[in-house]
N, C-alpha and C. Protein backbone atom coordinates (compact mmCIF):
# COMPACT_ATOMS: atom_id res chain seq x y z
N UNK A 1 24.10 -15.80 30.97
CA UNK A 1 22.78 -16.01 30.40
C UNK A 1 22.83 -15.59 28.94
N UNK A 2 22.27 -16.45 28.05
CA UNK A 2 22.40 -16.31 26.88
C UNK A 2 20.59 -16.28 26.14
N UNK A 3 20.25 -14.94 25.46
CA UNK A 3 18.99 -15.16 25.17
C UNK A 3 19.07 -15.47 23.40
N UNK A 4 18.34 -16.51 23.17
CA UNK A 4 18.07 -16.43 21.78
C UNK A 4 16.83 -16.45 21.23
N UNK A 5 16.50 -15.78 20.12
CA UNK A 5 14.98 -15.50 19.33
C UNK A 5 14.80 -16.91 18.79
N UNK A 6 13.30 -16.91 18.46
CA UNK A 6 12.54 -17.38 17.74
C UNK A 6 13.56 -17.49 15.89
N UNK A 7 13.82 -18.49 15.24
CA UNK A 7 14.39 -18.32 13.63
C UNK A 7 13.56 -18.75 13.23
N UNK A 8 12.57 -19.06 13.57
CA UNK A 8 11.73 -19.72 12.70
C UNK A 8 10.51 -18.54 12.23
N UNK A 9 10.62 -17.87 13.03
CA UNK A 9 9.43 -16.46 13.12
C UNK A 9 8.03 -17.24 13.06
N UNK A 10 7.91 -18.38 13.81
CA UNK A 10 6.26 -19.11 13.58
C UNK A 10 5.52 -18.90 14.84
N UNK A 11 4.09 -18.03 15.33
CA UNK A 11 3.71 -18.28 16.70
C UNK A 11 3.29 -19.96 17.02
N UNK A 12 3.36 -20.03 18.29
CA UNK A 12 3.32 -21.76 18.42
C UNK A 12 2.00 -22.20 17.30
N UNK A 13 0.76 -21.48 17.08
CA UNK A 13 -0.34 -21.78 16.84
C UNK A 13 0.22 -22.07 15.46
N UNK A 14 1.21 -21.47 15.01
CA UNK A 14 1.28 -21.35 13.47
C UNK A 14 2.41 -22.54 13.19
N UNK A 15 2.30 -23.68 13.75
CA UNK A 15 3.87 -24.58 13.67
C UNK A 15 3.82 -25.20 12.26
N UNK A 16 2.65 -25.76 11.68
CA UNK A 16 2.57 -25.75 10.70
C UNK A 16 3.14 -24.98 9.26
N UNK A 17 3.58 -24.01 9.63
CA UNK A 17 3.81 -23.03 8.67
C UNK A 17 2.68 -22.52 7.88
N UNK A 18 1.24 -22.49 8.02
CA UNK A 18 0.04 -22.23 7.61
C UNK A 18 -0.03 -20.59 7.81
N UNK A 19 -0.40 -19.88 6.61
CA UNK A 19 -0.90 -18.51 6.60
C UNK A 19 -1.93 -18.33 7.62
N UNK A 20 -2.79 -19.05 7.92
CA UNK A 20 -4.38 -19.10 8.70
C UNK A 20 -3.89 -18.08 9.96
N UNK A 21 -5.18 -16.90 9.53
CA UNK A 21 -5.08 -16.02 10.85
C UNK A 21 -4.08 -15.41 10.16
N UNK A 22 -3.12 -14.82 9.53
CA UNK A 22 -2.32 -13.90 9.07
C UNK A 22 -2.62 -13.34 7.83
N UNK A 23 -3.61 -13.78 7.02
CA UNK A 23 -3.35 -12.92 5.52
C UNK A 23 -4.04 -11.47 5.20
N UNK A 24 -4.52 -11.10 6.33
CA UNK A 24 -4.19 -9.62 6.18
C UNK A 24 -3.34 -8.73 6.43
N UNK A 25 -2.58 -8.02 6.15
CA UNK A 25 -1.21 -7.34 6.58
C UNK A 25 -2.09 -6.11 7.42
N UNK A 26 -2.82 -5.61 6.66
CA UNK A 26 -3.43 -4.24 7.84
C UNK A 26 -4.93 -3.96 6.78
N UNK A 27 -5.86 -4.66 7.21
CA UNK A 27 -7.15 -4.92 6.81
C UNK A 27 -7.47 -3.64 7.28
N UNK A 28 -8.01 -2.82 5.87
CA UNK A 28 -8.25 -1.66 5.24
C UNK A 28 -10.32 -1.77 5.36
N UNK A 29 -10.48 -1.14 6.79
CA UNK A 29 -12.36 -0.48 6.60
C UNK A 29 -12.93 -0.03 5.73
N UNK A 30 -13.99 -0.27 5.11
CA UNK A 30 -14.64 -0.15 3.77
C UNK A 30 -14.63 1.53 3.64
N UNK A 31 -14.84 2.34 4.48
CA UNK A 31 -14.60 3.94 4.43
C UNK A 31 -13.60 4.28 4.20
N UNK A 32 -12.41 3.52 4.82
CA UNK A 32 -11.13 4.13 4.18
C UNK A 32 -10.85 3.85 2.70
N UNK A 33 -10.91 2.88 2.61
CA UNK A 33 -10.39 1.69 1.63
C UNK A 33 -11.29 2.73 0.50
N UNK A 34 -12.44 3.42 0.36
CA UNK A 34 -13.16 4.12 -0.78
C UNK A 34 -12.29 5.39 -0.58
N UNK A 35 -12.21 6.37 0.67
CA UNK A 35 -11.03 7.75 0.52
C UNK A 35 -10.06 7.01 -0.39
N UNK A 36 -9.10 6.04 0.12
CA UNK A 36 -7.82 5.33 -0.86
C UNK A 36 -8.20 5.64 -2.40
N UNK A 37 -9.14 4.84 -2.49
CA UNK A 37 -9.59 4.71 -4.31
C UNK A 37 -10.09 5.72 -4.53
N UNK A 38 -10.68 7.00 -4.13
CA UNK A 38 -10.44 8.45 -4.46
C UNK A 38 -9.47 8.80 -4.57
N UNK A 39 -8.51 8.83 -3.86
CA UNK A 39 -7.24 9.76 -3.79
C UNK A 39 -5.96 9.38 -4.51
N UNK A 40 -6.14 7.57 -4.89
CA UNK A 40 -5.14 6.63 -5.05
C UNK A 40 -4.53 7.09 -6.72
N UNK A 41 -4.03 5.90 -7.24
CA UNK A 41 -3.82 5.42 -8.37
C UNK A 41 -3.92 4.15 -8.99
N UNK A 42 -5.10 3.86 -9.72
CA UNK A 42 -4.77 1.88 -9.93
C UNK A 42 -4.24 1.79 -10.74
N UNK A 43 -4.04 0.28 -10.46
CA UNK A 43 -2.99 -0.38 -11.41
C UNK A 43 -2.80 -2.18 -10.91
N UNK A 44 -2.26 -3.02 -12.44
CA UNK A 44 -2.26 -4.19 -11.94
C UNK A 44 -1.27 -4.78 -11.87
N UNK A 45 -0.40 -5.45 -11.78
CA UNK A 45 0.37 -6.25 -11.56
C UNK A 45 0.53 -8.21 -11.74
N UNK A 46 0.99 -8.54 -12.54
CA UNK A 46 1.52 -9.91 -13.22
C UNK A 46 1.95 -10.92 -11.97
N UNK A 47 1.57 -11.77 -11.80
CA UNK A 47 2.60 -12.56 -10.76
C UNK A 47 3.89 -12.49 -10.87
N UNK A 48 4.70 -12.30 -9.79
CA UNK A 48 5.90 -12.43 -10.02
C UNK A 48 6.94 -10.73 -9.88
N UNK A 49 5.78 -9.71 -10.21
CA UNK A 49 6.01 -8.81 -9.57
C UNK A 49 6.07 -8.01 -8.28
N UNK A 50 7.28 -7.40 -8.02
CA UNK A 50 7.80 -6.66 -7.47
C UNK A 50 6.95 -5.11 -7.37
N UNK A 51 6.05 -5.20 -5.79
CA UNK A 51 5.62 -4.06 -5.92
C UNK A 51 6.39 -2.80 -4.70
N UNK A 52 7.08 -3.44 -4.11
CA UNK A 52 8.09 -2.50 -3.39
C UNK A 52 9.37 -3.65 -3.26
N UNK A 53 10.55 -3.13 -2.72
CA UNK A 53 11.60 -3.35 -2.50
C UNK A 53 11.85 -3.21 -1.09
N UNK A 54 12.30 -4.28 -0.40
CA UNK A 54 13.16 -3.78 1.45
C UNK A 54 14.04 -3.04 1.24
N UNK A 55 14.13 -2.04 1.95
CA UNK A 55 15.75 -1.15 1.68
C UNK A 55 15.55 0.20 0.90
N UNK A 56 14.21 -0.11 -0.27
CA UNK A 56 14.18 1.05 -1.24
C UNK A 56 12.89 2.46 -0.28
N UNK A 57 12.80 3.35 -0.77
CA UNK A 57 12.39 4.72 -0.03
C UNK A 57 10.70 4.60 -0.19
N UNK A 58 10.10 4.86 0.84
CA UNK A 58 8.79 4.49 0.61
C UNK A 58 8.16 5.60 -0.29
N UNK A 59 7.23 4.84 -1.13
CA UNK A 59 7.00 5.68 -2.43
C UNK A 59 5.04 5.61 -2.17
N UNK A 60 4.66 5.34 -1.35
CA UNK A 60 3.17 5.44 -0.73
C UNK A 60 3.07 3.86 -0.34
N UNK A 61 1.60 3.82 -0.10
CA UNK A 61 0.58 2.29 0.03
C UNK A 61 0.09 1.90 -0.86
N UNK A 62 0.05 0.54 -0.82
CA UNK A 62 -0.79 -0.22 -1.54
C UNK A 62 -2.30 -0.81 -0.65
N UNK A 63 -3.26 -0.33 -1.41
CA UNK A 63 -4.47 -1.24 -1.02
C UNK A 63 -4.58 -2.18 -2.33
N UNK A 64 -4.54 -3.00 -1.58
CA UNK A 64 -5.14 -4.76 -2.23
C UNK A 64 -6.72 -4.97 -2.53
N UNK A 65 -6.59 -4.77 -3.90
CA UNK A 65 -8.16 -4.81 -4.59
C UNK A 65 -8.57 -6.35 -4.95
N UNK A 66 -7.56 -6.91 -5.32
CA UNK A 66 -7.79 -8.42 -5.45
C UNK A 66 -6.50 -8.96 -5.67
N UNK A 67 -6.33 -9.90 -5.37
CA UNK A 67 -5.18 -10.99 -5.18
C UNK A 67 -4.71 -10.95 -4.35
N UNK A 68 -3.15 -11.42 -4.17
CA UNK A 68 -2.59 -12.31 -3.33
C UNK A 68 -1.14 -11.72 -3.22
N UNK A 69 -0.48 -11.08 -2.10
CA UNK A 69 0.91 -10.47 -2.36
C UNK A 69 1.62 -11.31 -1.04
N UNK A 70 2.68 -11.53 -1.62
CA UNK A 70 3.58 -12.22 -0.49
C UNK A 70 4.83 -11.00 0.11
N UNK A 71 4.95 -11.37 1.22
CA UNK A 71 6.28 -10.73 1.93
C UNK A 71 7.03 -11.25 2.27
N UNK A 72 8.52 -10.51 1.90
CA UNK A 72 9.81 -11.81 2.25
C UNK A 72 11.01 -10.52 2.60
N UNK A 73 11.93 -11.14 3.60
CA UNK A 73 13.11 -10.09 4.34
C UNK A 73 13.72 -10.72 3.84
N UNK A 74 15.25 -9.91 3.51
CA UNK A 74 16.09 -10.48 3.63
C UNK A 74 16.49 -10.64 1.95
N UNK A 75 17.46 -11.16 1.62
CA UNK A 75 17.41 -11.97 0.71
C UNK A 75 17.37 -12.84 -0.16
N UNK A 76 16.46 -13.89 0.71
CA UNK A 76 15.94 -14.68 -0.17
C UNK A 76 14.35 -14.63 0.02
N UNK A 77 13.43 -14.75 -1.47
CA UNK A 77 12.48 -14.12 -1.33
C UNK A 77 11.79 -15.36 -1.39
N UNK A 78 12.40 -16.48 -0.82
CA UNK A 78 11.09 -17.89 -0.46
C UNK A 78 10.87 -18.10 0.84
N UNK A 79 11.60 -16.90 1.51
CA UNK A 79 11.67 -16.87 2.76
C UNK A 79 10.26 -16.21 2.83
N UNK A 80 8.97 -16.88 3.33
CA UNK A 80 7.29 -15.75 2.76
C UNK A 80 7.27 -15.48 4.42
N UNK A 81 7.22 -14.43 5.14
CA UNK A 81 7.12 -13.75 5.95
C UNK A 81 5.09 -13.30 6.42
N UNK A 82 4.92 -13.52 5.41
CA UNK A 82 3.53 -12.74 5.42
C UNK A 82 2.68 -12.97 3.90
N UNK A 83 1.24 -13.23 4.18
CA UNK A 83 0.78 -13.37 2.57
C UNK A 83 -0.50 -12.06 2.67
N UNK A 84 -0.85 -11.45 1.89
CA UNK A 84 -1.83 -10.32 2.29
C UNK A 84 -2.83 -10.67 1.23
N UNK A 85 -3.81 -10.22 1.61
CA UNK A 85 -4.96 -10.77 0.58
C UNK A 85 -5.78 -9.58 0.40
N UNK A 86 -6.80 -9.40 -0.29
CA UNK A 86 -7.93 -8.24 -0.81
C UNK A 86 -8.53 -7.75 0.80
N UNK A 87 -8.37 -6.69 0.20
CA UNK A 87 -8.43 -5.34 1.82
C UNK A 87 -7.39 -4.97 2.42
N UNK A 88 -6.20 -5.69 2.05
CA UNK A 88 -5.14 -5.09 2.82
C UNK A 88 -4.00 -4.12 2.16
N UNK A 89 -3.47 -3.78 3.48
CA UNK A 89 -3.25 -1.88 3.00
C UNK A 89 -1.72 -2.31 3.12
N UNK A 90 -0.84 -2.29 2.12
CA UNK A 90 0.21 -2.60 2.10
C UNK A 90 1.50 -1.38 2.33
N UNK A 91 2.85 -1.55 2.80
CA UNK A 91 3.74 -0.53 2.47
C UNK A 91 3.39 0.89 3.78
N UNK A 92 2.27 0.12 4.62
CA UNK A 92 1.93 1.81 5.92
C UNK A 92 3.19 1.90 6.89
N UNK A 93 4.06 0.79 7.45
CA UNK A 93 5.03 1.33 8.34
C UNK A 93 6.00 2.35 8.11
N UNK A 94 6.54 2.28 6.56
CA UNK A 94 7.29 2.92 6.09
C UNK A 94 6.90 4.05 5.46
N UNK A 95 5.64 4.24 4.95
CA UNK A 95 5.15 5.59 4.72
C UNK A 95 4.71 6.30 5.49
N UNK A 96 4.30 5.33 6.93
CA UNK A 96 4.21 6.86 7.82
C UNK A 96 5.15 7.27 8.58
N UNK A 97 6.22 6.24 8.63
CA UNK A 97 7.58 6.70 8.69
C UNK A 97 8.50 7.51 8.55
N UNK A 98 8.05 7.58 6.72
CA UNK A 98 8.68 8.53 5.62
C UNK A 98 10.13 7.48 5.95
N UNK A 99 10.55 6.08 5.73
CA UNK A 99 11.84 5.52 5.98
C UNK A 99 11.63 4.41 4.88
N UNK A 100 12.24 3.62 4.49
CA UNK A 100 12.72 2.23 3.41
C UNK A 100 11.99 1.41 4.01
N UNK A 101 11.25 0.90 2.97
CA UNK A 101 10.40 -0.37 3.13
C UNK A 101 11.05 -1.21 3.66
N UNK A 102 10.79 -2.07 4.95
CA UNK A 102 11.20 -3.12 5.56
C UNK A 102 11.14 -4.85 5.19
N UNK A 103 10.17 -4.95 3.98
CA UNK A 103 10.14 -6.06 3.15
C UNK A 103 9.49 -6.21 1.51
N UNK A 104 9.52 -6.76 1.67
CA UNK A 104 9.95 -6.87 -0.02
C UNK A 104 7.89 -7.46 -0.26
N UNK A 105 7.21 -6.63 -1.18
CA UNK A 105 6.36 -7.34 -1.67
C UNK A 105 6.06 -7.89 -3.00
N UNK A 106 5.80 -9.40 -3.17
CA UNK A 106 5.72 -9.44 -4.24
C UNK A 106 4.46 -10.21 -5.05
N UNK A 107 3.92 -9.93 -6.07
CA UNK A 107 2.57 -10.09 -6.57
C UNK A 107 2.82 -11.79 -6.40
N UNK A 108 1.59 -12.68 -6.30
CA UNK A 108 1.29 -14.05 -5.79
C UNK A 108 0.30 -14.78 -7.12
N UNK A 109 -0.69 -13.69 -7.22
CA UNK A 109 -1.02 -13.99 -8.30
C UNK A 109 -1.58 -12.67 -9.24
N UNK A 110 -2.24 -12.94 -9.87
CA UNK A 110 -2.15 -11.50 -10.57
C UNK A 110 -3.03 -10.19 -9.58
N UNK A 111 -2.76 -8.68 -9.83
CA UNK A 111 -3.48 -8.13 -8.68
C UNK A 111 -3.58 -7.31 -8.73
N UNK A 112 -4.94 -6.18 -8.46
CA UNK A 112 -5.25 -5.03 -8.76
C UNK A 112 -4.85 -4.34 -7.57
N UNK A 113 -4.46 -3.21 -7.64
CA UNK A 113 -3.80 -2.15 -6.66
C UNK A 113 -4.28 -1.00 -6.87
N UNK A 114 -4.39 -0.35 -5.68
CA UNK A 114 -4.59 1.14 -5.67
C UNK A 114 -3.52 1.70 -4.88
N UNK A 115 -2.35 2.53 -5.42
CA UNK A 115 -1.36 3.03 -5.25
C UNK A 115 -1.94 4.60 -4.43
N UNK A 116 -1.35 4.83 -3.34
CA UNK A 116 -1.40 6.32 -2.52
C UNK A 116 0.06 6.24 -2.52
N UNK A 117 0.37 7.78 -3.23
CA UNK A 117 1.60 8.51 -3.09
C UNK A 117 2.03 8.85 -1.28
N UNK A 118 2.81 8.56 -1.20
CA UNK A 118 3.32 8.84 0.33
C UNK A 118 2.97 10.15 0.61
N UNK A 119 3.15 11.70 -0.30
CA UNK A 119 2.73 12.67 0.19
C UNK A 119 1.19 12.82 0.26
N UNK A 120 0.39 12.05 -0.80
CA UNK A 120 -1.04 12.52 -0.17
C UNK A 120 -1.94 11.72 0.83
N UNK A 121 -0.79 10.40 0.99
CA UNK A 121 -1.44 9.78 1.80
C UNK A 121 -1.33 10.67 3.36
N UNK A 122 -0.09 10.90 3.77
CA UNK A 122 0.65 12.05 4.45
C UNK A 122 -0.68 13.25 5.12
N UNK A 123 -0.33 13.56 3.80
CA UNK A 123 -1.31 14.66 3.94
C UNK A 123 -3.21 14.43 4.62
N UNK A 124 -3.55 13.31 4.14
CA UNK A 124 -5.31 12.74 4.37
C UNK A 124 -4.87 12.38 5.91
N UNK A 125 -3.59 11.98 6.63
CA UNK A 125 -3.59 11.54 7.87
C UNK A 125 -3.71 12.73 8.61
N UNK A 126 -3.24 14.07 8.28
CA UNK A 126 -3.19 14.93 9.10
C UNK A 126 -4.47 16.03 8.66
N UNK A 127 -5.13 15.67 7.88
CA UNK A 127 -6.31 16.35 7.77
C UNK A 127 -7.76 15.54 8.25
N UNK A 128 -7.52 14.08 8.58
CA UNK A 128 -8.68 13.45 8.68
C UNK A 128 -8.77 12.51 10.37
N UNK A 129 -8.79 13.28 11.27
CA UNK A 129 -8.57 12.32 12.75
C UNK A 129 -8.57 11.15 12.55
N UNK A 130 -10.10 10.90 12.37
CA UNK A 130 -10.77 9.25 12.43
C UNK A 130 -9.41 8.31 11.41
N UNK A 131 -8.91 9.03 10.26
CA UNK A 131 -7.83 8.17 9.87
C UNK A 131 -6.74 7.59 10.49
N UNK A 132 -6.28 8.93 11.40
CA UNK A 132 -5.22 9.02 12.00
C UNK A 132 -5.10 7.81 13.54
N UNK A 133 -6.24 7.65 13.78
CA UNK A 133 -6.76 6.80 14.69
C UNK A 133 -6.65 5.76 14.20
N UNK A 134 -7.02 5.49 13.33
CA UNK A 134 -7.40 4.11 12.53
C UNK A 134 -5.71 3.73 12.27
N UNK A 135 -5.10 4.51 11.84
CA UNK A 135 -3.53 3.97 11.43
C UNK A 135 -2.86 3.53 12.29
N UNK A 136 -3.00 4.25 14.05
CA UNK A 136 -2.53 4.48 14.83
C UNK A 136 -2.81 2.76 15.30
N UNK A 137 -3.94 2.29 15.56
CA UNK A 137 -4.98 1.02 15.87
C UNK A 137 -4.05 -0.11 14.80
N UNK A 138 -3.83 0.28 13.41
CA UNK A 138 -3.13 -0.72 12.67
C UNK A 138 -1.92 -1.16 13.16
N UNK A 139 -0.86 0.41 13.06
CA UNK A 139 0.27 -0.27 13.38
C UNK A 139 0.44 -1.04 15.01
N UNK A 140 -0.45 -0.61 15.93
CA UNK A 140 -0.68 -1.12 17.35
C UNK A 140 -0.85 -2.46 17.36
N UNK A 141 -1.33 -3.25 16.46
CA UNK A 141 -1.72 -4.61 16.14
C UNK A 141 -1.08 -5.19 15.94
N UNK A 142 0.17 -5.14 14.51
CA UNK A 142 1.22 -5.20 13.97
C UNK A 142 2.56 -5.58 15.11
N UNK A 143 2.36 -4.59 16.14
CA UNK A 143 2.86 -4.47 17.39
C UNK A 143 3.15 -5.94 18.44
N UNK A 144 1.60 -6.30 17.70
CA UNK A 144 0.82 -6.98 18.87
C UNK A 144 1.37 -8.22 18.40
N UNK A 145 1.19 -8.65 17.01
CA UNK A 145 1.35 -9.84 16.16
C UNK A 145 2.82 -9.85 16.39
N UNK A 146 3.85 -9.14 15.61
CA UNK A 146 5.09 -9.05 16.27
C UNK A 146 5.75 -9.67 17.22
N UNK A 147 5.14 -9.39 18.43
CA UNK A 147 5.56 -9.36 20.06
C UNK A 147 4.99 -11.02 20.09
N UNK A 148 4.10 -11.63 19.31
CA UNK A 148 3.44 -12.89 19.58
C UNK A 148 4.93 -13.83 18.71
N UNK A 149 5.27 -13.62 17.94
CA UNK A 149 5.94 -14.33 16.83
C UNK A 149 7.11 -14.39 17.22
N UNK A 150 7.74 -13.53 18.36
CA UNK A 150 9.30 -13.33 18.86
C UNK A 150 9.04 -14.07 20.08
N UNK A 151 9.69 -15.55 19.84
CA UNK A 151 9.79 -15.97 21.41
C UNK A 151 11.41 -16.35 21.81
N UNK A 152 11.38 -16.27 23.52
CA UNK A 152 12.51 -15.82 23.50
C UNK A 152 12.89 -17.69 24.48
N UNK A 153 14.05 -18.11 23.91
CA UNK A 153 14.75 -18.77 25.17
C UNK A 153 15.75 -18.31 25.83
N UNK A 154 15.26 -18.84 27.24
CA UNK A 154 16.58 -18.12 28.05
C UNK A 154 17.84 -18.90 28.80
N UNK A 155 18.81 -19.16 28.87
CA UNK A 155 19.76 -20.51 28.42
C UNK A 155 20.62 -19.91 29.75
């Protein structure tokens, strides 16, 4: 018996290759998303930029204030994995990890960011439950989407 994955990484719904139903990476609640922009750092970014690296050490989150960031594995970066749009909280697997970003994000069109340092983001998870819940609920989803996108044949 020979099992092989999904290469295409598309759920059937998505054969098209259409973003629809995916462009939030981890849609950020208006309560958090204001702690973030207290605690954060902004900043904007040019299309075409590189706001993390796959492979490189997670250096905090990004919340998405406006625009458009694409995700790509691997190395080639037309390979778009994921498109994230305004509200979404970019860079959380690997910062709550504390491990190397698992894909590569890169600005789509131009885009305001609010940068959380990995240690104080760190830190607001273990001082604030309701956060800790809420992260817990994100990556669970992530989980969920994941497990939908990996299909398996069995030969």
């Amino acid at each position: 018996m020979r099992v092989i994955g999904n290469t295409e990484n598309k759920p059937p719904d998505q054969a098209d290759g259409s973003t629809k139903g995916q462009s939030k990476a981890f849609e950020c609640p208006g309560h958090l998303c204001d702690e973030l922009i207290r605690i954060g750092e902004p900043g904007v970014a040019a299309p075409g930029t590189i706001l993390f690296r796959q492979g490189k050490a997670a250096k905090g989150v990004f919340l998405l204030l406006d625009g458009r960031v694409a995700f790509s594995a691997g190395d080639d970066p037309v390979r778009i994995t994921r498109i994230a749009e305004k509200g979404s909280l970019l860079g959380l697997p690997a910062t709550v990890r504390n491990k190397p970003y698992s894909l590569t994000a890169e600005a789509v069109t131009h885009v305001r960011v609010c940068r959380v340092p990995a240690t104080r983001f760190r830190k607001m998870l273990g001082e604030n439950p309701q956060l800790g819940l809420f992260v817990i609920r994100m990556l669970a989803e992530e989980i969920s989407v994941l497990r939908k996108l990996t299909v398996y044949r069995i030969e």
